[in-house]
Protein backbone atom coordinates (compact mmCIF):
# COMPACT_ATOMS: atom_id res chain seq x y z
CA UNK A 1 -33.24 -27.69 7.91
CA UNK A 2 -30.58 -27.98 5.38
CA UNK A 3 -28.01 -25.87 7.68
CA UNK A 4 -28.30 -27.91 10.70
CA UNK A 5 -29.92 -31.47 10.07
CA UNK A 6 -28.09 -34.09 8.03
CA UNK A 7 -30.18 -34.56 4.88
CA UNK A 8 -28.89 -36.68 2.17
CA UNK A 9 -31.47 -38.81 2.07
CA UNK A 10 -34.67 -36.74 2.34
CA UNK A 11 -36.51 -35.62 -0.75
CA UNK A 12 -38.67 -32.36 -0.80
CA UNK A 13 -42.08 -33.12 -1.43
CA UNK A 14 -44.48 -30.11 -3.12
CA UNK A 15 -47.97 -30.78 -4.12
CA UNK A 16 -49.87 -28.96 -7.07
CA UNK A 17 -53.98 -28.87 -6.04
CA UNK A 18 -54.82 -30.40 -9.77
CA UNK A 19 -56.18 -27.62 -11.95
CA UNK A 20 -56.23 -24.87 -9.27
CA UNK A 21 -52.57 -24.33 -8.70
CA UNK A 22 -51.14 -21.42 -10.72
CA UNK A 23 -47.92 -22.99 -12.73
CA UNK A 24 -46.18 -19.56 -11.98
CA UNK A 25 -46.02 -21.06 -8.00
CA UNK A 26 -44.65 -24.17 -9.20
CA UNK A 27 -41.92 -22.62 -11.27
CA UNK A 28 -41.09 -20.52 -8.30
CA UNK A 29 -40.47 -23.79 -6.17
CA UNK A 30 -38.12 -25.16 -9.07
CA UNK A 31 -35.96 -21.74 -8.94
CA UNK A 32 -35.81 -21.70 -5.34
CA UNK A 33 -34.72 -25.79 -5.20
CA UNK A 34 -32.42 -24.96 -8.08
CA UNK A 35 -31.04 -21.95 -5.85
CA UNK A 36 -30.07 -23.86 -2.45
CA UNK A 37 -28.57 -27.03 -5.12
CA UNK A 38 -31.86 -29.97 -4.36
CA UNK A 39 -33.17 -29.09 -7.20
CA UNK A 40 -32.70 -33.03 -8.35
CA UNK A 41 -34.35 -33.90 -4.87
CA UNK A 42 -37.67 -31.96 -5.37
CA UNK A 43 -40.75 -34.10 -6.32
CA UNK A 44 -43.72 -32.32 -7.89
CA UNK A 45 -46.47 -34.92 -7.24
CA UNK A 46 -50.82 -34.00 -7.79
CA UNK A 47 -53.91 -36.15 -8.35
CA UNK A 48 -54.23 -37.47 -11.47
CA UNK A 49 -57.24 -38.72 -11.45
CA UNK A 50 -59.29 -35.58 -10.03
CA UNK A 51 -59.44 -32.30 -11.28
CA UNK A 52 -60.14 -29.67 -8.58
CA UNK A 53 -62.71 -27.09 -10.51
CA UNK A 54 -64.82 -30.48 -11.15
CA UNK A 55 -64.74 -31.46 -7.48
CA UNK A 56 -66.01 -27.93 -6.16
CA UNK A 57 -68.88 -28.25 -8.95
CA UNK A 58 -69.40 -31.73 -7.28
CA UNK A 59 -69.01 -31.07 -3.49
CA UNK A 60 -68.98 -27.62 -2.90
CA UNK A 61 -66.53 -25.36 -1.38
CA UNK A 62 -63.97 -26.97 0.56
CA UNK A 63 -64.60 -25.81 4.64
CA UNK A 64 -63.38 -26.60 7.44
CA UNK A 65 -63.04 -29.28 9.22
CA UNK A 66 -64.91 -32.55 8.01
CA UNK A 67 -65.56 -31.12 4.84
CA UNK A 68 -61.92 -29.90 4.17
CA UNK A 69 -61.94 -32.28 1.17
CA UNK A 70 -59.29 -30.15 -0.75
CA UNK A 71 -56.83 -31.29 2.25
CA UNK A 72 -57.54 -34.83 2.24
CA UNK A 73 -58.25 -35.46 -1.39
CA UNK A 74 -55.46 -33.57 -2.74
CA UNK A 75 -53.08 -33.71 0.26
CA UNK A 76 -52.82 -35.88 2.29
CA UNK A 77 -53.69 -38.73 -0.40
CA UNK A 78 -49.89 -37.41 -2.32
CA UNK A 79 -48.08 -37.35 0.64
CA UNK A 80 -49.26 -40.75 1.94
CA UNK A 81 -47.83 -42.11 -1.40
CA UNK A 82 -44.64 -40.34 -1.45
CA UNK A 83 -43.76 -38.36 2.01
CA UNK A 84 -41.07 -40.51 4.28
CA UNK A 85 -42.29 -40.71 8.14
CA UNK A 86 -40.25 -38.27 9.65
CA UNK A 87 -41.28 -35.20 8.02
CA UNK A 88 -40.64 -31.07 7.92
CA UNK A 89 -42.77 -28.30 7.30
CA UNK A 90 -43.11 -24.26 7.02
CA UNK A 91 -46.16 -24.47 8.80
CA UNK A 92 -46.79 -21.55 11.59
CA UNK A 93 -48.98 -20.79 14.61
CA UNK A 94 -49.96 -17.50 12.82
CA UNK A 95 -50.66 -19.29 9.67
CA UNK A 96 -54.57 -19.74 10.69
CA UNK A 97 -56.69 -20.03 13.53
CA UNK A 98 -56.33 -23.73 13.12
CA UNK A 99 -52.59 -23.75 12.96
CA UNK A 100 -52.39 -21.72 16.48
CA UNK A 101 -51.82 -25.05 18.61
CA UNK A 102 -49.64 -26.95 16.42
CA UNK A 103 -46.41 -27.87 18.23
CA UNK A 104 -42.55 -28.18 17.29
CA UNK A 105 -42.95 -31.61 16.80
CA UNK A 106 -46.41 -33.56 16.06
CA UNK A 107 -47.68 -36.64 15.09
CA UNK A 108 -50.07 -36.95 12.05
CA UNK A 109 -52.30 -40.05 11.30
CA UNK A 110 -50.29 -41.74 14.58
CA UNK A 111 -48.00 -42.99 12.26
CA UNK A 112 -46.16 -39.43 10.74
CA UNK A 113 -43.46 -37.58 12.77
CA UNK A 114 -43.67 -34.04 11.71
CA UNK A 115 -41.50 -31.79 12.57
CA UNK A 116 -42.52 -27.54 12.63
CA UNK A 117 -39.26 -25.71 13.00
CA UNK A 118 -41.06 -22.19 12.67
CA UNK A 119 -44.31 -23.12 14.12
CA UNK A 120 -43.16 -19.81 16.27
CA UNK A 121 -41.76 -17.68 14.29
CA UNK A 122 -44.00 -14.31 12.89
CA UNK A 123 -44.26 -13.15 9.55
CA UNK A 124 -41.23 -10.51 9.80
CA UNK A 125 -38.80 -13.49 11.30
CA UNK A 126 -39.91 -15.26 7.88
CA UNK A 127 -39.01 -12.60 5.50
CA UNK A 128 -35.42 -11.96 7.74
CA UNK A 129 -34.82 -15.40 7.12
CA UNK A 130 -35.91 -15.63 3.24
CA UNK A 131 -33.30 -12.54 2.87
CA UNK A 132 -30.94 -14.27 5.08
CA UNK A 133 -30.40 -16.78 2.58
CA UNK A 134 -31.28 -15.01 -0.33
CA UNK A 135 -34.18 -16.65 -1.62
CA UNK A 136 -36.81 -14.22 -3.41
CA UNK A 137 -40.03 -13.98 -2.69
CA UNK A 138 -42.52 -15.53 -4.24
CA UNK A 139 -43.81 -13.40 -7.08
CA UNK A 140 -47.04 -14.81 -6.39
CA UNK A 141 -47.70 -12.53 -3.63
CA UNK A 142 -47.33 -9.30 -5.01
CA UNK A 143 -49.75 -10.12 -8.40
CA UNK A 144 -52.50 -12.12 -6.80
CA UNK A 145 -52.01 -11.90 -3.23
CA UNK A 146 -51.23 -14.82 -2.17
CA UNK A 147 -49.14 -18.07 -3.03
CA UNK A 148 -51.13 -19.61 -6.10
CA UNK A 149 -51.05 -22.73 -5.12
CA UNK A 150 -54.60 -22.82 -4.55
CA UNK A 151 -56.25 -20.00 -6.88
CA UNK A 152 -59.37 -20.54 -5.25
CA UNK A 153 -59.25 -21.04 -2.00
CA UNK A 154 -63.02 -19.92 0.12
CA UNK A 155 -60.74 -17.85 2.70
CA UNK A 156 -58.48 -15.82 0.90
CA UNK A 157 -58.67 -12.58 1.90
CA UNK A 158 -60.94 -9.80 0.10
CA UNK A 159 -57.80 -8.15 -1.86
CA UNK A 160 -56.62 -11.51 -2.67
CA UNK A 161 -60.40 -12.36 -4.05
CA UNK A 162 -59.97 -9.38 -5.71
CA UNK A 163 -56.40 -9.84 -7.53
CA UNK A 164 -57.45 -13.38 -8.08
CA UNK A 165 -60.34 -12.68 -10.03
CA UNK A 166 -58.40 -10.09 -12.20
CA UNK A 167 -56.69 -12.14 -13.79
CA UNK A 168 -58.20 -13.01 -17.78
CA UNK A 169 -58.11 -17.00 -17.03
CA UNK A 170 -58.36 -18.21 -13.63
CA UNK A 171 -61.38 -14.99 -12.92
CA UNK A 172 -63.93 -16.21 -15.34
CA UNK A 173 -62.88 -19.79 -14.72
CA UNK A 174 -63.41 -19.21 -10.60
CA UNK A 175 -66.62 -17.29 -11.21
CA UNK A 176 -68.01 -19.83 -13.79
CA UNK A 177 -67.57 -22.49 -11.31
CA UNK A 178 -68.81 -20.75 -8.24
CA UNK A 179 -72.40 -20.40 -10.16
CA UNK A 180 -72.94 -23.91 -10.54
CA UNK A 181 -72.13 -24.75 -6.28
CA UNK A 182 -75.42 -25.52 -4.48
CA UNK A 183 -74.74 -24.06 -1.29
CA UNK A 184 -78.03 -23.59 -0.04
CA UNK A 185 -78.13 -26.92 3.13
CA UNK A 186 -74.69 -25.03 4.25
CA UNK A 187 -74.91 -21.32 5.61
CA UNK A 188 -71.04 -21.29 6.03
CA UNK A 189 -70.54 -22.51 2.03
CA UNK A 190 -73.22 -19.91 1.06
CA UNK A 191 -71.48 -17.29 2.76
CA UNK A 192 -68.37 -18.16 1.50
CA UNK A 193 -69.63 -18.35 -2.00
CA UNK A 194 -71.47 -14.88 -1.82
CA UNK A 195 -67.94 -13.09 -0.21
CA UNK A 196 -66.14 -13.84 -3.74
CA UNK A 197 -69.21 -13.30 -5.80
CA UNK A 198 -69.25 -9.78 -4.73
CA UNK A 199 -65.89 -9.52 -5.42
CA UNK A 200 -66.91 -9.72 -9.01
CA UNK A 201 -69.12 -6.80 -9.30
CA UNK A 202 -65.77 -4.62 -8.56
CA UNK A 203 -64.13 -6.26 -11.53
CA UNK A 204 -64.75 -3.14 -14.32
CA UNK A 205 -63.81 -0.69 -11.84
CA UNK A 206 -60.32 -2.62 -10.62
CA UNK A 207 -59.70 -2.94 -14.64
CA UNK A 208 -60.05 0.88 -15.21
């Protein structure tokens, strides 16, 4: 976007998930805007009047669709308040098996245009291009397994569960929390619940 669309006047716009983004992701988007010189256009913007790990203990896991809370409570609200109405994104088809129809350019809440340059492109185009312009990769990745921008997230993957849950802070924090959700009037929240519980009982043997 910054090689071929005139962009003086368009901020970047990341959102931290209040108390369940890693700060380690967040740094990494202030290198890489430092990097490619928009550093002084990036906004870091998050609820401040919610703290994720309360909200699960309140609602339950986040799932899809409907109850997708984590999206529209500390998403969308943010970029309401500070996204202009043309927008872009990294999003992909491959992303999710929600993300598989999105199109090159979409309209959100009929009143957002939002623009998906690499709603096409696979995973290996995406690395050619990070190297392309030199960007690292998100260190993220290779300790937990994914991005850290949501450290608990019901559909990470069973590696990432397990990575996540390593880790001396954000492990006994997730687990903690996950005891107290009532899960029991939704078979898709208990199952998700149980598929990081287990997780745990690997924990002595992964710290070996």
């Amino acid at each position: 976007m910054l090689d071929h669309i005139e962009n003086d006047d368009w901020n970047i716009l990341y959102i931290e998930v209040t108390g369940n983004t890693h700060p380690l992701c967040t740094q990494y988007v202030k290198d890489v805007c430092k990097k490619l010189g928009v550093a002084d256009r990036l906004i870091i913007a998050r609820r401040e009047d919610l703290d994720f790990f309360e909200c699960v203990e309140k609602w339950g896991l986040p799932i899809l669709g409907k109850h997708r809370w984590c999206l529209w409570q500390f998403k969308a609200k943010v970029i309401e308040k500070h996204a202009h109405p043309v927008q872009v994104t990294g999003i992909t088809q491959n992303d999710s098996f929600r993300r598989k129809n999105i199109k090159p350019i979409d309209v959100f809440w009929k009143k957002h245009i939002v623009v998906n340059p690499l709603y096409n492109y696979t995973k290996q185009k995406i690395l050619e291009l990070i190297k392309e312009h030199r960007v690292e990769i998100n260190p993220c990745y290779r300790v937990y397994g994914h991005s850290c921008n949501c450290m608990l997230c019901p559909y990470h993957s069973k590696d990432a569960i397990r990575l996540t849950l390593r880790d001396p802070v954000w492990g006994p924090k997730i687990i903690n929390t996950l005891m107290k959700v009532r899960a029991k009037g939704s078979p898709i929240m208990r199952k998700l619940k149980e598929k990081w519980l287990r997780e745990k009982d690997q924990l002595p043997l992964l710290r070996r």
